[in-house]
C-alpha atoms as a PDB file:
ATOM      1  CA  UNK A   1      21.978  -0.937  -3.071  1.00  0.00           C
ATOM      2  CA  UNK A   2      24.565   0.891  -0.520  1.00  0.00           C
ATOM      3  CA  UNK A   3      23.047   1.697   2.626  1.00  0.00           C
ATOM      4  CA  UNK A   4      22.840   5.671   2.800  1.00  0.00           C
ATOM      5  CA  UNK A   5      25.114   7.514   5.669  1.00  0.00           C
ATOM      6  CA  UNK A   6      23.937   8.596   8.880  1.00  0.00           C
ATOM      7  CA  UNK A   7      25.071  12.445   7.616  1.00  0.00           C
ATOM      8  CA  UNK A   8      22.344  11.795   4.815  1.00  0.00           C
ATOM      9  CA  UNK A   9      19.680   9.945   7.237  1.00  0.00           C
ATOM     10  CA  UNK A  10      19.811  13.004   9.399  1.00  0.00           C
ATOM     11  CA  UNK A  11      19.638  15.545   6.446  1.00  0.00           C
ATOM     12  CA  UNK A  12      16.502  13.718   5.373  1.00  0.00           C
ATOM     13  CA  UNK A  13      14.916  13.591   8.781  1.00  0.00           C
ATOM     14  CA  UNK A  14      15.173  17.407   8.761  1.00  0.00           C
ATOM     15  CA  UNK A  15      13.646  17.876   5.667  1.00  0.00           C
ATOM     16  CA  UNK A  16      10.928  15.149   6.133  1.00  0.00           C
ATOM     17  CA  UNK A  17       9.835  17.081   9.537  1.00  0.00           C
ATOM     18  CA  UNK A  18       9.614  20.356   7.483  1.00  0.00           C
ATOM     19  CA  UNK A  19       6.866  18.331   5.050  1.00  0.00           C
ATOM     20  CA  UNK A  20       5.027  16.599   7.691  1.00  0.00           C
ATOM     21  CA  UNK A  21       5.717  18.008  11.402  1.00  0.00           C
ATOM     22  CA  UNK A  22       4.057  16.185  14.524  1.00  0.00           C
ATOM     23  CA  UNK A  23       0.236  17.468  15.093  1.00  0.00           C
ATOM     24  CA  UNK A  24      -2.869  15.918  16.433  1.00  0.00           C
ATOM     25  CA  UNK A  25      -1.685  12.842  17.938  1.00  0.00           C
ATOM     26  CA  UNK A  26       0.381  12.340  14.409  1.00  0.00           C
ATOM     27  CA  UNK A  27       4.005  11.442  14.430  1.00  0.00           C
ATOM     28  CA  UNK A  28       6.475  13.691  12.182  1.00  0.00           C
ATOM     29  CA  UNK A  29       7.914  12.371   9.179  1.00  0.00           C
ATOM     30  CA  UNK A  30      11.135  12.442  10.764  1.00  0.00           C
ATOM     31  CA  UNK A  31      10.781  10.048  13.751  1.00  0.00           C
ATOM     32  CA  UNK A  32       9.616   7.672  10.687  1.00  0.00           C
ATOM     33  CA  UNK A  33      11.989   8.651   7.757  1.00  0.00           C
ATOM     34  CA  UNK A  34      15.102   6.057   9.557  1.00  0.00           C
ATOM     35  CA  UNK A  35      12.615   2.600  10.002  1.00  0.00           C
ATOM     36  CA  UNK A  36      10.670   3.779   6.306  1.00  0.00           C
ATOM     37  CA  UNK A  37      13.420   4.392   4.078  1.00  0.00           C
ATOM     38  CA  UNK A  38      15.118   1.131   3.410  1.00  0.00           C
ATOM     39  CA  UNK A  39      11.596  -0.321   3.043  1.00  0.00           C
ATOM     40  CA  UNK A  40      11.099   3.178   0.479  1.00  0.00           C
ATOM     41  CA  UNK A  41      14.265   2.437  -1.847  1.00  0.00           C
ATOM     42  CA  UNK A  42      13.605  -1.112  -1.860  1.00  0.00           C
ATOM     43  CA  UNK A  43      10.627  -0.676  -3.501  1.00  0.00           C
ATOM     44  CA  UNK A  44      11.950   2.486  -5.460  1.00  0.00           C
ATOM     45  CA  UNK A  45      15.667   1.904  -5.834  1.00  0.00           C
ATOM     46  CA  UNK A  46      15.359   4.828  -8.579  1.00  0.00           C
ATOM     47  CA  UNK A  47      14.751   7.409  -6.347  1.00  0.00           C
ATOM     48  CA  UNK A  48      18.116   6.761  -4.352  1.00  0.00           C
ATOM     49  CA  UNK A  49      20.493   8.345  -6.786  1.00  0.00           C
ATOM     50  CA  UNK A  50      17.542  11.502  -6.356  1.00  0.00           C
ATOM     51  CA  UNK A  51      18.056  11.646  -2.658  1.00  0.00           C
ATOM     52  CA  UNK A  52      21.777  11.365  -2.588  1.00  0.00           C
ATOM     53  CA  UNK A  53      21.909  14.287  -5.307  1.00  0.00           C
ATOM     54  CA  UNK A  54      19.443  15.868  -3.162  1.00  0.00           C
ATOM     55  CA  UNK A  55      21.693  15.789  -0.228  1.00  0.00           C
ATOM     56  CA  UNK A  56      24.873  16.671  -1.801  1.00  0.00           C
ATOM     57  CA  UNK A  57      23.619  19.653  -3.368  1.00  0.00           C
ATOM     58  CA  UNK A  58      21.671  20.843   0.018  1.00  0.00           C
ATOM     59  CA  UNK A  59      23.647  19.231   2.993  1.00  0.00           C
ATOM     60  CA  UNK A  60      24.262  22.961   4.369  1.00  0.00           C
ATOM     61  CA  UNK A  61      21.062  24.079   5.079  1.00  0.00           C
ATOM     62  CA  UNK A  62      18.425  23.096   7.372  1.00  0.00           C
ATOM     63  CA  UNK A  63      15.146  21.351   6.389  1.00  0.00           C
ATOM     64  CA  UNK A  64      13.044  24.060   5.495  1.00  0.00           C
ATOM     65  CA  UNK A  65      15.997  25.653   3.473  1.00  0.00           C
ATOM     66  CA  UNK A  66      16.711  22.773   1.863  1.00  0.00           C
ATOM     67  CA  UNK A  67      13.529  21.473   0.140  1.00  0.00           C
ATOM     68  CA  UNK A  68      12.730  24.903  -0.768  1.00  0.00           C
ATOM     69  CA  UNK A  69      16.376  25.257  -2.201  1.00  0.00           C
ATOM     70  CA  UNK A  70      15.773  21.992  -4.278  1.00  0.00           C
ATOM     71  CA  UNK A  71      12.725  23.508  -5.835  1.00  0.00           C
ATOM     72  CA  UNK A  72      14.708  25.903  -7.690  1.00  0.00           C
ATOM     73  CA  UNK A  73      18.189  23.956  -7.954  1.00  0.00           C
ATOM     74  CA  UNK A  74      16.739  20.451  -8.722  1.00  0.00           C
ATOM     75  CA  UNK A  75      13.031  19.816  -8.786  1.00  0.00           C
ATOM     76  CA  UNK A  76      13.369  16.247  -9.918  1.00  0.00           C
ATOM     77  CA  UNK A  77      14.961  15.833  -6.548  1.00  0.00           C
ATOM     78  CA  UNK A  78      12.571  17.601  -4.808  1.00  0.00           C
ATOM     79  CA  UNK A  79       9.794  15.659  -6.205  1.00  0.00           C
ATOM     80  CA  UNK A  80      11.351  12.383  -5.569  1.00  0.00           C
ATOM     81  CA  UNK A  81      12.407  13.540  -1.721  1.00  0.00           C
ATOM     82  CA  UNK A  82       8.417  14.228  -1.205  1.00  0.00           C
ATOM     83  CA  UNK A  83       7.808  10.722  -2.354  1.00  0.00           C
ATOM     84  CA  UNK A  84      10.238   9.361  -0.061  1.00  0.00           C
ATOM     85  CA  UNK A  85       8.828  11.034   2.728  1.00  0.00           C
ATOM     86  CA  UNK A  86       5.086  10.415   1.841  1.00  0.00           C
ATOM     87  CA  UNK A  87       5.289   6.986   0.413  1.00  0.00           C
ATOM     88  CA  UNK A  88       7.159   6.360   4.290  1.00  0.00           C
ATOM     89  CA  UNK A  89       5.015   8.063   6.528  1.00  0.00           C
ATOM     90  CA  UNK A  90       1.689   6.478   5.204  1.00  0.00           C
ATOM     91  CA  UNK A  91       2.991   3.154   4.810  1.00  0.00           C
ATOM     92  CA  UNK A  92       4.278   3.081   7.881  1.00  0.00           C
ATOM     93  CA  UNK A  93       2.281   0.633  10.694  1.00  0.00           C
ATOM     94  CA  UNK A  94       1.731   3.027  13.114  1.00  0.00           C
ATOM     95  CA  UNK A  95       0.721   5.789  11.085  1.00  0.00           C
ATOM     96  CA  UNK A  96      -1.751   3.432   9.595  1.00  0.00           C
ATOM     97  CA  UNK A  97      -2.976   2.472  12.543  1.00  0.00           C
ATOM     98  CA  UNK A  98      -3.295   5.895  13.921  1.00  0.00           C
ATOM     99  CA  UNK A  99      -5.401   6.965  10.921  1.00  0.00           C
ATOM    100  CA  UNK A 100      -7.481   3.786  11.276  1.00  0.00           C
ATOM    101  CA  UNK A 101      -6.495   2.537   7.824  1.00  0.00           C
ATOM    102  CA  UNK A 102      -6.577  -0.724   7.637  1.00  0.00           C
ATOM    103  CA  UNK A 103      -6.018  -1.363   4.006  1.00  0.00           C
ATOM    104  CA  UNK A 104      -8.189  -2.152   0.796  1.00  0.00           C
ATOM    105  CA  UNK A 105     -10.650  -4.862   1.499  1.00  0.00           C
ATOM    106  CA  UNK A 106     -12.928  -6.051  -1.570  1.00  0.00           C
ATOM    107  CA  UNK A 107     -16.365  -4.098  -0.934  1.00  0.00           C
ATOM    108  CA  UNK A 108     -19.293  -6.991  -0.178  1.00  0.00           C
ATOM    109  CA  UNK A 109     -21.722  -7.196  -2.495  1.00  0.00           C
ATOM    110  CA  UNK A 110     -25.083  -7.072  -1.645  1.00  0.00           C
ATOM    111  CA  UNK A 111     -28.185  -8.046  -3.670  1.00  0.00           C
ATOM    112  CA  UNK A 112     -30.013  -4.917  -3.686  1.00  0.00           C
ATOM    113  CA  UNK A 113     -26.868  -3.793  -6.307  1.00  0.00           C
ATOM    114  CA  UNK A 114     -28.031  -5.994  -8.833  1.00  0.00           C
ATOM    115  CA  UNK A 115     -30.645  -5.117 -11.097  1.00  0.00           C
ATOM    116  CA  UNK A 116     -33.812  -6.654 -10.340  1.00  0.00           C
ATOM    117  CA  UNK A 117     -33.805  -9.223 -13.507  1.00  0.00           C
ATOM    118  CA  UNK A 118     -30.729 -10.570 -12.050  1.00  0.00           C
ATOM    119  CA  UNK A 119     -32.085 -10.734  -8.586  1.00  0.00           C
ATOM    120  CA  UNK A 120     -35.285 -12.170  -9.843  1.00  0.00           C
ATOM    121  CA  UNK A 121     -33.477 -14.803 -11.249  1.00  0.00           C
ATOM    122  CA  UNK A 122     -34.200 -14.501 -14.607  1.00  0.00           C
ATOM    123  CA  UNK A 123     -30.767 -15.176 -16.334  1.00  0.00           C
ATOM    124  CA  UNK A 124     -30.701 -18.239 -14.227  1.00  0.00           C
ATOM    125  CA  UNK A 125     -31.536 -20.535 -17.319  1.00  0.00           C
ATOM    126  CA  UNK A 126     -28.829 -19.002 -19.168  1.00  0.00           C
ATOM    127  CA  UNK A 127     -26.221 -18.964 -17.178  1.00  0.00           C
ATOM    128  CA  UNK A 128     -26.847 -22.191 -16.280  1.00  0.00           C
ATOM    129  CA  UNK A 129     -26.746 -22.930 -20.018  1.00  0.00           C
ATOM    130  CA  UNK A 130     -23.052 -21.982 -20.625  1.00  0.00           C
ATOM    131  CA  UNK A 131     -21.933 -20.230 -23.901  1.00  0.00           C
ATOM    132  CA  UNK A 132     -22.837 -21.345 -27.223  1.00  0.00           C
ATOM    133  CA  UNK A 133     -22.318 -20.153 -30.415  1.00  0.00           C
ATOM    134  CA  UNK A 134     -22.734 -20.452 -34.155  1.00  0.00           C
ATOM    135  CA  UNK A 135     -19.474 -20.655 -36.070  1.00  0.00           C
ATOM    136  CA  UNK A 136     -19.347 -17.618 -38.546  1.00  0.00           C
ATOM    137  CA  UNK A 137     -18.748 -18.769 -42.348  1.00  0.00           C
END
């Protein structure tokens, strides 16, 4: 994968402030699009050739102009942009940590979920048992 320009880093910066700007104690998208995006394409490599089109066919116009520009010239680019910008911000550590995410974690059981035969312990015997069959003929 070639590493993308620092003309294209800032281009995307722009644009990913336009889709997520700063507010309530929340980072923009920009001060996370440089440290998110190799860790982006790495998992997505697909969406590179998106953003570099992206770019090319927008590098003119500001942020705001330019996704709204890709909507009409290239919405597979603008699509793939969004994810780029989204799948960085919300993965990113601090951003996680600032929404007090802390990732999936298996949901604990607790007795009172099982039905009452089970609690009761009245499969014990089979269970305990093991399969068994009869061969069909």
């Amino acid at each position: 994968m070639r590493e993308p320009s620092e003309e294209l880093r800032a281009w995307l910066r722009a644009v990913a402030d336009e889709l997520i700007p700063a507010g309530d104690g929340m980072p923009a998208a920009g001060e996370i699009a440089d440290r998110q995006l190799e860790s982006v394409l790495t998992a997505r490599p697909d969406l590179l050739r998106h953003l570099t089109r992206a770019h090319l066919r927008t590098a003119g116009l500001d942020g705001a102009a330019a996704f709204a520009a890709l909507r009409e010239l290239d919405p597979e680019a603008e699509a793939a942009i969004a994810q780029i910008v989204a799948g960085g911000y919300y993965a990113d550590p601090k951003v996680r940590e600032l929404l007090g995410y802390t990732g999936q974690r298996p949901i604990p059981v607790r007795p009172a979920d099982f039905p009452e035969y089970v609690a009761e312990g009245l499969l014990d015997r089979v269970l305990a048992r093991g399969p068994i069959y009869r061969p069909a003929d």
